[in-house]
N, C-alpha and C. Protein backbone atom coordinates (compact mmCIF):
# COMPACT_ATOMS: atom_id res chain seq x y z
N UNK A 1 1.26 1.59 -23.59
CA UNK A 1 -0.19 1.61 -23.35
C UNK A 1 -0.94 1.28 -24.63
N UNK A 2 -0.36 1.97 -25.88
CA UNK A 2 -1.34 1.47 -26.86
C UNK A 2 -0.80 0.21 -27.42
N UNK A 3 -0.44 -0.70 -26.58
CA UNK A 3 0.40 -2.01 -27.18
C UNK A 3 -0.32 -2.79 -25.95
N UNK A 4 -1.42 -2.56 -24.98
CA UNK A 4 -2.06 -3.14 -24.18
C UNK A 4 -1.19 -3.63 -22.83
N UNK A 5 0.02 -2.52 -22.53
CA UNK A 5 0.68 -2.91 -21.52
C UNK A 5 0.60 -2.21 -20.54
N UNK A 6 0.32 -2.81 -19.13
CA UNK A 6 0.23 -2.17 -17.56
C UNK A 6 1.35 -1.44 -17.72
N UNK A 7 1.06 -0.14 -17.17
CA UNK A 7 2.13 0.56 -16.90
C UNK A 7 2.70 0.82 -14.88
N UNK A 8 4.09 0.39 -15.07
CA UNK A 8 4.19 0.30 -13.15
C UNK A 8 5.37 1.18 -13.35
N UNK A 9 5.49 2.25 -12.45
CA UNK A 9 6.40 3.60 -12.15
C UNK A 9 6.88 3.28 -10.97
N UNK A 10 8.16 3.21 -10.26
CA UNK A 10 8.25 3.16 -9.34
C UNK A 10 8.94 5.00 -8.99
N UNK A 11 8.57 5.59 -8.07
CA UNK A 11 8.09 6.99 -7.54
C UNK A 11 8.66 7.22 -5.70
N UNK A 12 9.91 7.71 -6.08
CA UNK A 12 10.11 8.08 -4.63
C UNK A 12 10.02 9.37 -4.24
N UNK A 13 9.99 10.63 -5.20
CA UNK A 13 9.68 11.97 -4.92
C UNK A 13 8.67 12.75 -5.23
N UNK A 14 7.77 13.77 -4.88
CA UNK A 14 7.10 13.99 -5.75
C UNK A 14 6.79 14.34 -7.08
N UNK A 15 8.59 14.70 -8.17
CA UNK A 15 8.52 14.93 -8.80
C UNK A 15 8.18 13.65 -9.73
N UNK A 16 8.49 12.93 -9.10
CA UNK A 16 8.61 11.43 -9.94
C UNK A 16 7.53 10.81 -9.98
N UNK A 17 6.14 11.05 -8.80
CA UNK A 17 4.98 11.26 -8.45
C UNK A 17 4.07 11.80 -10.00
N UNK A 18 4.41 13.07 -9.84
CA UNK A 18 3.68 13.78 -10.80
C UNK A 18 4.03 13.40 -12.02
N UNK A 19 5.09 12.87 -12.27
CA UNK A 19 5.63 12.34 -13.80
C UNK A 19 4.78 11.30 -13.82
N UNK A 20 4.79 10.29 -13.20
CA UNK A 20 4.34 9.02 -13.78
C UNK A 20 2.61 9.36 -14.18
N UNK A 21 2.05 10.40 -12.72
CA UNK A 21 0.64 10.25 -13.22
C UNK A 21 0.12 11.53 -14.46
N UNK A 22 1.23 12.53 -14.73
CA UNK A 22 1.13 12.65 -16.34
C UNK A 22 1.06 12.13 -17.26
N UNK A 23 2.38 11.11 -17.42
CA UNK A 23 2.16 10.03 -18.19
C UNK A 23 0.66 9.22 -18.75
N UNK A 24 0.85 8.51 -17.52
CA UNK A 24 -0.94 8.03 -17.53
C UNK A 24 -1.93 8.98 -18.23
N UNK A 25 -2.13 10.55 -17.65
CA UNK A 25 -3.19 11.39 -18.48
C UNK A 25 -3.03 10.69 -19.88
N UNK A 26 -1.71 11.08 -20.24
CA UNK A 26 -1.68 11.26 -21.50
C UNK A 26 -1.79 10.28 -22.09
N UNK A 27 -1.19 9.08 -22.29
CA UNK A 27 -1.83 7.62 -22.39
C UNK A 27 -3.08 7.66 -22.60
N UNK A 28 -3.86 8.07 -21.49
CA UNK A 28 -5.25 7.92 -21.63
C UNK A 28 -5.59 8.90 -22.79
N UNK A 29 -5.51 10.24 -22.99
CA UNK A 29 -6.00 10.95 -23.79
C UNK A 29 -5.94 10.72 -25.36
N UNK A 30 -4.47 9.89 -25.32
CA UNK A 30 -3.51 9.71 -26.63
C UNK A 30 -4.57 8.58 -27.04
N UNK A 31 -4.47 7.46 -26.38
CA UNK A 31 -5.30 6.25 -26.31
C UNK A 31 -6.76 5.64 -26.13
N UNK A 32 -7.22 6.79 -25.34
CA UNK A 32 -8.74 6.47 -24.69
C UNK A 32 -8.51 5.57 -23.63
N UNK A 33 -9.30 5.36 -22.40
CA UNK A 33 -10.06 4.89 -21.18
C UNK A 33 -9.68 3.30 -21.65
N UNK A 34 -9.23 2.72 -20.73
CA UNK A 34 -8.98 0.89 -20.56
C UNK A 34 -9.05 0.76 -19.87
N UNK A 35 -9.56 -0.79 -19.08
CA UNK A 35 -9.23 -1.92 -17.77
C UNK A 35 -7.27 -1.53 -17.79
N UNK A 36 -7.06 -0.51 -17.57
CA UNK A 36 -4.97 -1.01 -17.89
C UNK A 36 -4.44 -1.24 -16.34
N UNK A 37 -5.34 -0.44 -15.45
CA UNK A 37 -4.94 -0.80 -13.94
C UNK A 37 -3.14 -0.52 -13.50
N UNK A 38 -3.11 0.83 -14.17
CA UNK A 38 -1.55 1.70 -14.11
C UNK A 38 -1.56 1.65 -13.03
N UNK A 39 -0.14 1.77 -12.13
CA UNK A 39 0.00 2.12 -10.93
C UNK A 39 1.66 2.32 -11.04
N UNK A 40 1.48 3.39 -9.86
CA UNK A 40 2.66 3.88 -9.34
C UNK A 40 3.02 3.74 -8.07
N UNK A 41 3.97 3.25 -7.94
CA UNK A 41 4.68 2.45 -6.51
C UNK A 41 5.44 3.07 -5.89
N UNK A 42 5.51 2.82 -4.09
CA UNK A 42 6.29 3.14 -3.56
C UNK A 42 5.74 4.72 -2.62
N UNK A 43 5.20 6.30 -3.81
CA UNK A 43 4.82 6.64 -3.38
C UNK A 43 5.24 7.25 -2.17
N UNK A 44 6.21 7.62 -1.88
CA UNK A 44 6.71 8.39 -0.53
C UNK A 44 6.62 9.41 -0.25
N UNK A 45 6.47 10.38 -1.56
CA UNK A 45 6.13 11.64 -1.53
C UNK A 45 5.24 12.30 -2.48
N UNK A 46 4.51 12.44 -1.82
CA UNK A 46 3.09 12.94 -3.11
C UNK A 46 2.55 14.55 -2.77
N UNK A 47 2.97 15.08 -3.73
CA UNK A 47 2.13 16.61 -3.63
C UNK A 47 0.96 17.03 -3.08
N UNK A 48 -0.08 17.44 -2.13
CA UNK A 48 -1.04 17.39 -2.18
C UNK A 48 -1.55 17.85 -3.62
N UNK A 49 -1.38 18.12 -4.10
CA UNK A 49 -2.31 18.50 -5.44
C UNK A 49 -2.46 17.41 -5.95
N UNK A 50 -1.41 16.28 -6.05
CA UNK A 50 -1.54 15.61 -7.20
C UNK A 50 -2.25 14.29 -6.16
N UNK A 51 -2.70 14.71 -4.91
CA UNK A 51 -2.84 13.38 -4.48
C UNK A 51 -4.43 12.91 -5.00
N UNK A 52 -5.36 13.48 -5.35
CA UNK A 52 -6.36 13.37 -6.17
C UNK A 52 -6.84 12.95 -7.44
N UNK A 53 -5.72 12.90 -8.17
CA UNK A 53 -5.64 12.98 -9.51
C UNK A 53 -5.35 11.18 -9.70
N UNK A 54 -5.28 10.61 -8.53
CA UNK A 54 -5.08 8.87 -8.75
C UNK A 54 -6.46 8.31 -8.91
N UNK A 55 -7.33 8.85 -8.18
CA UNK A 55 -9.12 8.70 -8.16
C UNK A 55 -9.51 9.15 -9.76
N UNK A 56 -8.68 10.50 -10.10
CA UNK A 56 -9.26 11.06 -11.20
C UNK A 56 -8.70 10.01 -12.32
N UNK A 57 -7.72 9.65 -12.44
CA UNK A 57 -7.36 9.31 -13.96
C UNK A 57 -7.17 7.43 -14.02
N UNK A 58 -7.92 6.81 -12.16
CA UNK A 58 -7.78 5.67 -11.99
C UNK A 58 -7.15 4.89 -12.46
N UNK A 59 -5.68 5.65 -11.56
CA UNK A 59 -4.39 4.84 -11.58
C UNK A 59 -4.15 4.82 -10.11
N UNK A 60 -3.39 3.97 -9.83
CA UNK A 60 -3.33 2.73 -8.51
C UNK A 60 -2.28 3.31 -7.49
N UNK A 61 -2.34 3.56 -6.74
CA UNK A 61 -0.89 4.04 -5.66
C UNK A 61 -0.69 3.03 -5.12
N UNK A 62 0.11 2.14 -5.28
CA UNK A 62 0.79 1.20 -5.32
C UNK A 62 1.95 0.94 -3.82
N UNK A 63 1.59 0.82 -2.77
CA UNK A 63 2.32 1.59 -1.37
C UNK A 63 3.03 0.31 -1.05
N UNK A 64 4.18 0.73 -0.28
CA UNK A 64 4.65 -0.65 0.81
C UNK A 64 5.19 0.09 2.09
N UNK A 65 4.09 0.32 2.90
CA UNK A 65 3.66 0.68 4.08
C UNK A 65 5.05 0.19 5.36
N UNK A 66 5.75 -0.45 5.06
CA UNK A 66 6.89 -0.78 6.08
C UNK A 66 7.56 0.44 6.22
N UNK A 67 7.79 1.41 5.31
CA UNK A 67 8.78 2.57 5.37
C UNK A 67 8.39 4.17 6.13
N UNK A 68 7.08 3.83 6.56
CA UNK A 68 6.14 4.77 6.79
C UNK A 68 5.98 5.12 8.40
N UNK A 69 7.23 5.23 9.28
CA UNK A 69 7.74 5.25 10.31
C UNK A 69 9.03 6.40 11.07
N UNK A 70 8.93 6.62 11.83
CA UNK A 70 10.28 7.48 12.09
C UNK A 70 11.62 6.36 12.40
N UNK A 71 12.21 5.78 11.53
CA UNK A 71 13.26 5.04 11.60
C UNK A 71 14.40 5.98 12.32
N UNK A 72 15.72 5.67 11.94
CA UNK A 72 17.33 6.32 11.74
C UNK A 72 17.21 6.69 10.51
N UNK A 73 16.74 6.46 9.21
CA UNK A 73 16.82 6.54 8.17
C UNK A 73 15.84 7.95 7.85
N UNK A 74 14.97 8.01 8.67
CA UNK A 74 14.09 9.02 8.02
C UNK A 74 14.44 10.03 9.22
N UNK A 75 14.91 9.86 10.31
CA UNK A 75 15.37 10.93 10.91
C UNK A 75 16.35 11.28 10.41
N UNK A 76 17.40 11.09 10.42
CA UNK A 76 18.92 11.24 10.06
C UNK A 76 19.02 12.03 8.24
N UNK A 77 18.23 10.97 7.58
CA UNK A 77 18.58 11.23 6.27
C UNK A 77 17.52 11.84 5.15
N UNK A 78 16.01 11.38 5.96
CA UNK A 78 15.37 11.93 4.65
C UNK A 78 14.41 13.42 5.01
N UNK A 79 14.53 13.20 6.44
CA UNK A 79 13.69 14.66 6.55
C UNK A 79 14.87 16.06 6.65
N UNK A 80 15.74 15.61 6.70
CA UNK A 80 17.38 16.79 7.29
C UNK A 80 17.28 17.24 5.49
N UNK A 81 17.20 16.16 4.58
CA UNK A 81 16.76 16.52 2.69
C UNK A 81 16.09 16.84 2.59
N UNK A 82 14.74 16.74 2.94
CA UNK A 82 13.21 16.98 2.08
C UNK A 82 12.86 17.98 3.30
N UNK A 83 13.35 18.74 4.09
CA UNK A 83 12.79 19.75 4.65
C UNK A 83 11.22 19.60 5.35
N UNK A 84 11.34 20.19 6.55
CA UNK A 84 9.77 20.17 7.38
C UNK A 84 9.08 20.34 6.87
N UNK A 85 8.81 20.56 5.91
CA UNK A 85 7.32 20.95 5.00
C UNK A 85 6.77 19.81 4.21
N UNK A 86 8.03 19.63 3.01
CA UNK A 86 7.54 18.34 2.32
C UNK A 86 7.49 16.94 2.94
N UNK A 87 8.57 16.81 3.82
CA UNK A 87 8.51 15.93 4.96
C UNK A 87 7.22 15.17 5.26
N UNK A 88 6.34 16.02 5.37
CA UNK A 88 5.19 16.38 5.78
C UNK A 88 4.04 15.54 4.92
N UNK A 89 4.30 15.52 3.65
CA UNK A 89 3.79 14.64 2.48
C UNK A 89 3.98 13.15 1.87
N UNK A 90 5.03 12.51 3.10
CA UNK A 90 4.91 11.28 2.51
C UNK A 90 4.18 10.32 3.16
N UNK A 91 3.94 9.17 2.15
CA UNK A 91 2.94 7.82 2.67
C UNK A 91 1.47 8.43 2.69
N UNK A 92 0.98 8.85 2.21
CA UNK A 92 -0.29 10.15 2.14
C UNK A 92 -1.49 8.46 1.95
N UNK A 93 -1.50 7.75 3.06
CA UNK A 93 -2.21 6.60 2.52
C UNK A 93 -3.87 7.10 2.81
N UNK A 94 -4.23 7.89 4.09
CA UNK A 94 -5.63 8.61 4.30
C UNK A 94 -5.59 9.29 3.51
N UNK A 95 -5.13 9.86 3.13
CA UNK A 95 -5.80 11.22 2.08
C UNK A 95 -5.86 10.75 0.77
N UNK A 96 -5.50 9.64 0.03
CA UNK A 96 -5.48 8.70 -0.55
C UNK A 96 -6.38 8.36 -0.77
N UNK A 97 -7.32 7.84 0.37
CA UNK A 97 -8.17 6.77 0.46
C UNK A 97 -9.46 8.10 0.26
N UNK A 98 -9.31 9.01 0.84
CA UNK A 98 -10.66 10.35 1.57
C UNK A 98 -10.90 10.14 -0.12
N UNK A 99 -9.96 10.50 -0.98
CA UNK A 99 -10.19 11.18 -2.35
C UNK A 99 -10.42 10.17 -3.53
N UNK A 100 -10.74 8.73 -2.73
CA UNK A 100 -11.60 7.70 -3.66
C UNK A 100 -10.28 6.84 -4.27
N UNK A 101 -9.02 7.02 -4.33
CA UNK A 101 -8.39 6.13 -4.72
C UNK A 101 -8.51 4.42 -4.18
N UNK A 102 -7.79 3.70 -4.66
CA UNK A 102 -7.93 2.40 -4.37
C UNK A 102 -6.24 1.86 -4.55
N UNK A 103 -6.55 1.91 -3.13
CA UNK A 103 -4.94 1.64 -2.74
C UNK A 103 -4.18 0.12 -2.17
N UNK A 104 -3.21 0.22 -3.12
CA UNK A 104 -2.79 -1.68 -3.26
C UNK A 104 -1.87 -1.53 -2.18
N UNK A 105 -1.08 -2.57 -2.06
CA UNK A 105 0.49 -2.25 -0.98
C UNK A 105 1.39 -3.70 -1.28
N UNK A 106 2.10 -3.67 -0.91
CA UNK A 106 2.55 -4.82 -1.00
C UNK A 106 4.23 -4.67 -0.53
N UNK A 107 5.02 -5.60 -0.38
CA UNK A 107 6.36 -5.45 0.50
C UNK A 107 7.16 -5.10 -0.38
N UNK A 108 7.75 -4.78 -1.34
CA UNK A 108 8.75 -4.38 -2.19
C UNK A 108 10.10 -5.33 -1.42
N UNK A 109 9.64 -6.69 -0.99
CA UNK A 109 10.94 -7.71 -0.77
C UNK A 109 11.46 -7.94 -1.81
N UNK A 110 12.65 -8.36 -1.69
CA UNK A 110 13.76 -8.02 -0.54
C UNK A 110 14.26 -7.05 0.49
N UNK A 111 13.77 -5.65 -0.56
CA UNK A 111 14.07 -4.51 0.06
C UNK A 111 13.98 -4.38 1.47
N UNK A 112 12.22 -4.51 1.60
CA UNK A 112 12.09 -5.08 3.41
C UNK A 112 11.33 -6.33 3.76
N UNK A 113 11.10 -6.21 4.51
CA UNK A 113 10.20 -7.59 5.18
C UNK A 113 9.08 -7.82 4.33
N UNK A 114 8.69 -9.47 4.22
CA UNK A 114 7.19 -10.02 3.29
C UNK A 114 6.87 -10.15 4.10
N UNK A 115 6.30 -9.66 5.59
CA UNK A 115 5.49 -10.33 6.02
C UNK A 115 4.36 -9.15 6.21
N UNK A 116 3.39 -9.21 5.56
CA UNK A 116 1.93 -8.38 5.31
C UNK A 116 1.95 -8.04 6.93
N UNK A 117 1.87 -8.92 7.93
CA UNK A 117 1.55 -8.20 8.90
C UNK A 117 1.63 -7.55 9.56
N UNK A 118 3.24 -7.33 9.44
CA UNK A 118 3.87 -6.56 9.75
C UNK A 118 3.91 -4.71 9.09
N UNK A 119 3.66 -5.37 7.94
CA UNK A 119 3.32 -4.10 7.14
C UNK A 119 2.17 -3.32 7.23
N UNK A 120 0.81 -4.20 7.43
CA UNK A 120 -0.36 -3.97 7.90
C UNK A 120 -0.07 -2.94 9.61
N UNK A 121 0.62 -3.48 10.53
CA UNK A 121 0.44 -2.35 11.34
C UNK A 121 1.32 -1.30 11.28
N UNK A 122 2.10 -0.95 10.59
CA UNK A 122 2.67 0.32 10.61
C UNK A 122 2.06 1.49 9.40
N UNK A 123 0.70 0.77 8.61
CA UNK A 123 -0.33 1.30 8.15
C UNK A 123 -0.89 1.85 8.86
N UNK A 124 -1.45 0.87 10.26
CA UNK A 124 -2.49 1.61 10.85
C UNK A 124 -1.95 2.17 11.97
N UNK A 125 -0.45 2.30 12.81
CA UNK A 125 -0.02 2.53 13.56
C UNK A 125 1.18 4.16 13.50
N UNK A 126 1.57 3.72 12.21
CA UNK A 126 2.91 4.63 11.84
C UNK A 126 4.00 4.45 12.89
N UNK A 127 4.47 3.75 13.30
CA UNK A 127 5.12 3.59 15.14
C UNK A 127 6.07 2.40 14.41
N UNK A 128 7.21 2.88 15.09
CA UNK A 128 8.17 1.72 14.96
C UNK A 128 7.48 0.25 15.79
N UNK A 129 7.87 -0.97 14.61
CA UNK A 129 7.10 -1.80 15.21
C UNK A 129 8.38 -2.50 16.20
N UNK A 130 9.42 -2.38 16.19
CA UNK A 130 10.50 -2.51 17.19
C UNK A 130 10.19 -2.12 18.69
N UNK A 131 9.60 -0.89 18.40
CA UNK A 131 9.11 -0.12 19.90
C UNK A 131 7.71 -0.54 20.78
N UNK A 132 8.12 -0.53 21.82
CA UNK A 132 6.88 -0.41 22.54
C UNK A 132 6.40 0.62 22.73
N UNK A 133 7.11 1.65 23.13
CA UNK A 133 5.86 3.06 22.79
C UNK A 133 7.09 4.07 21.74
N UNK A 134 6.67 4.72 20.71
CA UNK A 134 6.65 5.94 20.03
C UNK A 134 5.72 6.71 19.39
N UNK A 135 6.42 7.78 19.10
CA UNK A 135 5.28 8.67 18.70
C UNK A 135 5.13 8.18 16.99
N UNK A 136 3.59 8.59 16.64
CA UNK A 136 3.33 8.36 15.55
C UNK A 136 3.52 8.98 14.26
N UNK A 137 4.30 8.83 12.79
CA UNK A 137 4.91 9.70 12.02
C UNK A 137 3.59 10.11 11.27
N UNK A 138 3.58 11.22 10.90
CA UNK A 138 2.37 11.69 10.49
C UNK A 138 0.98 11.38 10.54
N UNK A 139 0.65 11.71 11.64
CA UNK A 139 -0.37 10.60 12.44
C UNK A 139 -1.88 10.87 11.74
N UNK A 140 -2.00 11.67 10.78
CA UNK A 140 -3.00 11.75 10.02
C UNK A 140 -3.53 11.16 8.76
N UNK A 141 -2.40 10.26 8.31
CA UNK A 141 -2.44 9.56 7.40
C UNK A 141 -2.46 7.95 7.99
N UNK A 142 -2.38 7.81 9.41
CA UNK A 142 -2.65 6.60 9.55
C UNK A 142 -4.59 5.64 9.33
N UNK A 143 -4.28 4.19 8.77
CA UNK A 143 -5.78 4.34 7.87
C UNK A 143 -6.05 3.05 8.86
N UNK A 144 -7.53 2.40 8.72
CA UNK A 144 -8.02 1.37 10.10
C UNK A 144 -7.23 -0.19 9.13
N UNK A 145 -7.95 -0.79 10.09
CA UNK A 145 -6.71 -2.07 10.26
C UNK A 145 -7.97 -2.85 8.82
N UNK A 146 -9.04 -2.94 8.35
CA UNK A 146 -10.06 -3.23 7.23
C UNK A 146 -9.33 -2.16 6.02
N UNK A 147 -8.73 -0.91 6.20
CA UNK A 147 -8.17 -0.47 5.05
C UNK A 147 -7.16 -1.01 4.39
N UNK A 148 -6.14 -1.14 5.65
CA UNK A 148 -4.81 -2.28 5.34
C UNK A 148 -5.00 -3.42 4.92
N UNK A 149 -6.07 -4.09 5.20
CA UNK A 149 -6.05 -5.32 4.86
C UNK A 149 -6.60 -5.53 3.46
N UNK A 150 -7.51 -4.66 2.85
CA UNK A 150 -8.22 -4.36 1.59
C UNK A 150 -6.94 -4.35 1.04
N UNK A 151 -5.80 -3.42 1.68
CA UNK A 151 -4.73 -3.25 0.47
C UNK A 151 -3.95 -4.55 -0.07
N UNK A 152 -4.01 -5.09 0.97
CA UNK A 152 -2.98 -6.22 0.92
C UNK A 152 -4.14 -7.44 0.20
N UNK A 153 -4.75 -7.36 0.48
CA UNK A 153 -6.02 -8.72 -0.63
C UNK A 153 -6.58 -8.02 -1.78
N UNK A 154 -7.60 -7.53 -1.88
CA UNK A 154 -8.42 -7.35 -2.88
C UNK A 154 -7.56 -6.51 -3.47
N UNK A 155 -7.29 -5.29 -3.01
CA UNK A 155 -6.63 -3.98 -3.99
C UNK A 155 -5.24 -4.57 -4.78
N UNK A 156 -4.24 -5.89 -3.75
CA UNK A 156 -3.48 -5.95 -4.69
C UNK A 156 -4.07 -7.13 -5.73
N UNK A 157 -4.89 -7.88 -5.47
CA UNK A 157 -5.38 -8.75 -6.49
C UNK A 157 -6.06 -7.85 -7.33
N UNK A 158 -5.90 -6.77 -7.42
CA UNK A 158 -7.16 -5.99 -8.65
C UNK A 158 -5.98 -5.27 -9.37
N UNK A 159 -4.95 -5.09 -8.33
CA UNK A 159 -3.62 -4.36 -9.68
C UNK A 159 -3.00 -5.21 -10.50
N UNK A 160 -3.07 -6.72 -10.09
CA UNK A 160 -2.44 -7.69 -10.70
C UNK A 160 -3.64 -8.13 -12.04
N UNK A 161 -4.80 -8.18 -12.11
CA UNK A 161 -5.78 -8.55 -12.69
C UNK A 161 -6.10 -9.85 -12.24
N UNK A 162 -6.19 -9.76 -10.89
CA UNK A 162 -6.42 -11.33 -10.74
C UNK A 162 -8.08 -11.08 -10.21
N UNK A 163 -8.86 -11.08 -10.64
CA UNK A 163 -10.42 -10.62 -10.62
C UNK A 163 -11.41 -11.81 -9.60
N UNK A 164 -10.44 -13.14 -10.21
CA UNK A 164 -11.29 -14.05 -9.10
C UNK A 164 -10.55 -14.50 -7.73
N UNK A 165 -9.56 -13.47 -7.24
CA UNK A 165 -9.33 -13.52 -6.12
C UNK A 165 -9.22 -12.32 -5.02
N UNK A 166 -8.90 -12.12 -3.50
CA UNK A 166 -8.31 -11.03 -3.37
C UNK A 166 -9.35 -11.04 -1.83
N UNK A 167 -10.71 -11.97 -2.12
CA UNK A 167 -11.68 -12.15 -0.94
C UNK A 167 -12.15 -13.38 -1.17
N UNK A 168 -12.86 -13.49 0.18
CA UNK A 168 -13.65 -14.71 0.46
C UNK A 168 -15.41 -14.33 0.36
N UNK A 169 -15.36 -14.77 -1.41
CA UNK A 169 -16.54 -15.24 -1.79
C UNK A 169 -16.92 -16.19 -2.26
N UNK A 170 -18.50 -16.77 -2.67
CA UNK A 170 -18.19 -17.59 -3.33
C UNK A 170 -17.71 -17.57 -4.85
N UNK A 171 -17.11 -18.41 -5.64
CA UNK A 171 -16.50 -18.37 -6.69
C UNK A 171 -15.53 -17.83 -6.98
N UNK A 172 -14.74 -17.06 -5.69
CA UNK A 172 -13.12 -16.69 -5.68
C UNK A 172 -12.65 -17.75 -5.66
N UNK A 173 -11.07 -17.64 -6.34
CA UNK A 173 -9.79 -18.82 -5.79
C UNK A 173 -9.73 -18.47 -4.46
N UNK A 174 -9.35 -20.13 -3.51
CA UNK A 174 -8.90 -20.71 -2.54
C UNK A 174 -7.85 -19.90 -1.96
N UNK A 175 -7.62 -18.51 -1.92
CA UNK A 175 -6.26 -17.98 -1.73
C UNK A 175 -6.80 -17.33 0.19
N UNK A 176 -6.29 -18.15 1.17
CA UNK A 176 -6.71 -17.83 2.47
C UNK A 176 -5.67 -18.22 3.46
N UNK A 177 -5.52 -17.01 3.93
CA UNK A 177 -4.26 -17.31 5.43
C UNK A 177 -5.28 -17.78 6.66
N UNK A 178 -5.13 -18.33 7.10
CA UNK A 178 -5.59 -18.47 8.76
C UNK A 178 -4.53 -18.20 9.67
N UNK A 179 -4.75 -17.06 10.69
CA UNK A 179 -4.47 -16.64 11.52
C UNK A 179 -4.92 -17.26 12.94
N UNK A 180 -3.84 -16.53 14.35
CA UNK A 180 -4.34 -17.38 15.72
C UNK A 180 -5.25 -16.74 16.08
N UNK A 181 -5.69 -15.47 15.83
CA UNK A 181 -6.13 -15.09 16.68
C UNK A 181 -7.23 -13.33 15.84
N UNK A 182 -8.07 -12.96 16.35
CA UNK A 182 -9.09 -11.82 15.51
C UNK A 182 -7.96 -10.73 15.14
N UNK A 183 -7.63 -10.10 14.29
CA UNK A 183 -6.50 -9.23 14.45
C UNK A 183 -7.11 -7.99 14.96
N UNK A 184 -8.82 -7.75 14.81
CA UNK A 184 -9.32 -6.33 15.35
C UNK A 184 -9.21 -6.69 16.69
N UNK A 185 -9.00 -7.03 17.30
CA UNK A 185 -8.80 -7.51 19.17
C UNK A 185 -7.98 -7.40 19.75
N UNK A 186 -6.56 -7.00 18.98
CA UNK A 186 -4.86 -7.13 19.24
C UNK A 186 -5.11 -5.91 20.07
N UNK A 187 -4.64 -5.53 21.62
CA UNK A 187 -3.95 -4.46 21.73
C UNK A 187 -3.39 -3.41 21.13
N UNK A 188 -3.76 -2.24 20.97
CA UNK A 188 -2.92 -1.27 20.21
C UNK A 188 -2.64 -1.80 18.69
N UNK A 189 -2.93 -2.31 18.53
CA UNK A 189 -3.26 -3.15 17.02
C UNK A 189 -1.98 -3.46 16.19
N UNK A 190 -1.53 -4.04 17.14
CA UNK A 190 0.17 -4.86 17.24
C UNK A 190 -0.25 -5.88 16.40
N UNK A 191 -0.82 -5.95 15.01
CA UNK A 191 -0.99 -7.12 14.15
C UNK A 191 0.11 -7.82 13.86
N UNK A 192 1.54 -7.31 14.12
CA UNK A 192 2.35 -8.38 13.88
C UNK A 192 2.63 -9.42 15.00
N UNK A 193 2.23 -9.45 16.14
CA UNK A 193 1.73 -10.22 17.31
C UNK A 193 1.24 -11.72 16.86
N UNK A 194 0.09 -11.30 15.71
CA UNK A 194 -0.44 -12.63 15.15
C UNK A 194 0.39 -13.57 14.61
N UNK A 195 0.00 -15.01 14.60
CA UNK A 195 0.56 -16.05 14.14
C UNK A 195 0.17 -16.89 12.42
N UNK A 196 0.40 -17.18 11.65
CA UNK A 196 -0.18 -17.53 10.58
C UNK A 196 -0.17 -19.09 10.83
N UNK A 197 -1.38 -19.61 11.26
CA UNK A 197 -1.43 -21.13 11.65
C UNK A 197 -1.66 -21.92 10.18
N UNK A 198 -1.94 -21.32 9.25
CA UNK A 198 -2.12 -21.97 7.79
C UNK A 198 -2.40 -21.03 6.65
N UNK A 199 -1.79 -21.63 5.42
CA UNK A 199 -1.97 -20.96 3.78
C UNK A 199 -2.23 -21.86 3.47
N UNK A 200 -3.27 -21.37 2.17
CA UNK A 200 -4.36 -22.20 1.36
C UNK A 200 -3.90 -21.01 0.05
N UNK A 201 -3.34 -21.92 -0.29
CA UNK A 201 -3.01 -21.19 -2.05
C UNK A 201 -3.77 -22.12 -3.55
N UNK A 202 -4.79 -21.30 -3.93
CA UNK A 202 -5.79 -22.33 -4.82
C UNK A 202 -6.21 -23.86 -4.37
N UNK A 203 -6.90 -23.48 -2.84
CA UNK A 203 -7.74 -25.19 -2.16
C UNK A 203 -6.43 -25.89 -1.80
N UNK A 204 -5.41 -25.71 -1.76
CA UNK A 204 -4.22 -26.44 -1.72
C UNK A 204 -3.33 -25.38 -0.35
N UNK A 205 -3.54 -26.59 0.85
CA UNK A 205 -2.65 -26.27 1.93
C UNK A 205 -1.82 -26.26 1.69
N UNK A 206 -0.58 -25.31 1.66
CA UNK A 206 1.12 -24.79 1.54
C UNK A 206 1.75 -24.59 2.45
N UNK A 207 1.32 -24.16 3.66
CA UNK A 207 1.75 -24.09 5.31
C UNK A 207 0.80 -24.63 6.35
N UNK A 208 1.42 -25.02 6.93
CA UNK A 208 0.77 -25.56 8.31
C UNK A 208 1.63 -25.03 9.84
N UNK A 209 1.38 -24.26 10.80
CA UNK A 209 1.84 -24.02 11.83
C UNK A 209 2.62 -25.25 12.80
């Protein structure tokens, strides 16, 4: 930090949670207040206590929303570990958002799928996107389909420092997907339904449907 470098934590427990955004305090205190745009990734399990303290010391929760589901994986293996209680605390992306943070996301590919849209509805759904009907995994942290999408444009163009992109204004870069169809209109808000009929990466078409 005092060598002018982003700091990125990747954080799968809450202990690892609370470490990284100590760190940061102290950075800051050691160092003083910067544009440094810290963030900690991944995020699966966050304390409620400490889930506030990302607004407070404006550092970035850094999410990739694909994992945020009742899989085999989280039945079988991570709630039978982390017990009904803490269980209870991961993907905290609403309570996140209630307490002023500014929340990025992005796919952690290879690991899982790049495709945002897919990731985008199990943000706003929590539901296996395999399924046609399940129940929803902590259905209080699910956030609207304009939150998800903030994460995936602007919020991650603001963790990267990319300042002139992330929306469609004027004097942003050219960075624009076209889609088939309104994604607030989808049924049950099955955004991975949609089609990507074109990318525009800096004024420059890269896909075509």
């Amino acid at each position: 930090d005092a060598r002018g470098f982003q700091l990125h934590f990747h954080a799968i427990g809450d202990a690892a949670v609370r470490l990284g955004l100590d760190a940061i305090e102290a950075v800051r205190t050691a160092n003083g207040p910067r544009d440094a745009r810290h963030h900690v990734a991944h995020i699966q399990i966050v304390d409620p206590a400490d889930v506030p303290r990302f607004a407070e010391l404006n550092a970035i929760p850094n999410a990739q929303p694909l994992w945020a589901y009742m899989d085999d994986q989280m039945r079988d293996l991570n709630i039978p570990f982390l017990g009904l209680e803490r269980a209870k605390h991961q993907y905290p992306f609403a309570s996140l958002l209630r307490t002023g943070a500014r929340l990025a996301m992005g796919s952690d590919w290879p690991v899982s799928s790049p495709n945002p849209l897919l990731e985008m509805e199990v943000a706003v759904r929590r539901r296996d996107p395999q399924l046609a009907e399940s129940d929803a995994f902590i259905p209080d942290e699910t956030i609207s389909i304009d939150e998800a999408l903030m994460g995936f444009t602007t919020n991650s163009a603001f963790v990267n420092h990319l300042d002139n992109s992330g929306r469609l204004s004027e004097g942003m870069r050219a960075d624009v997907v076209v889609l088939d169809r309104d994604i607030h209109s989808i049924e049950e808000s099955r955004l991975s339904k949609a089609n990507v009929v074109a990318t525009v990466a800096e004024g420059m078409v890269v896909h075509r449907a």
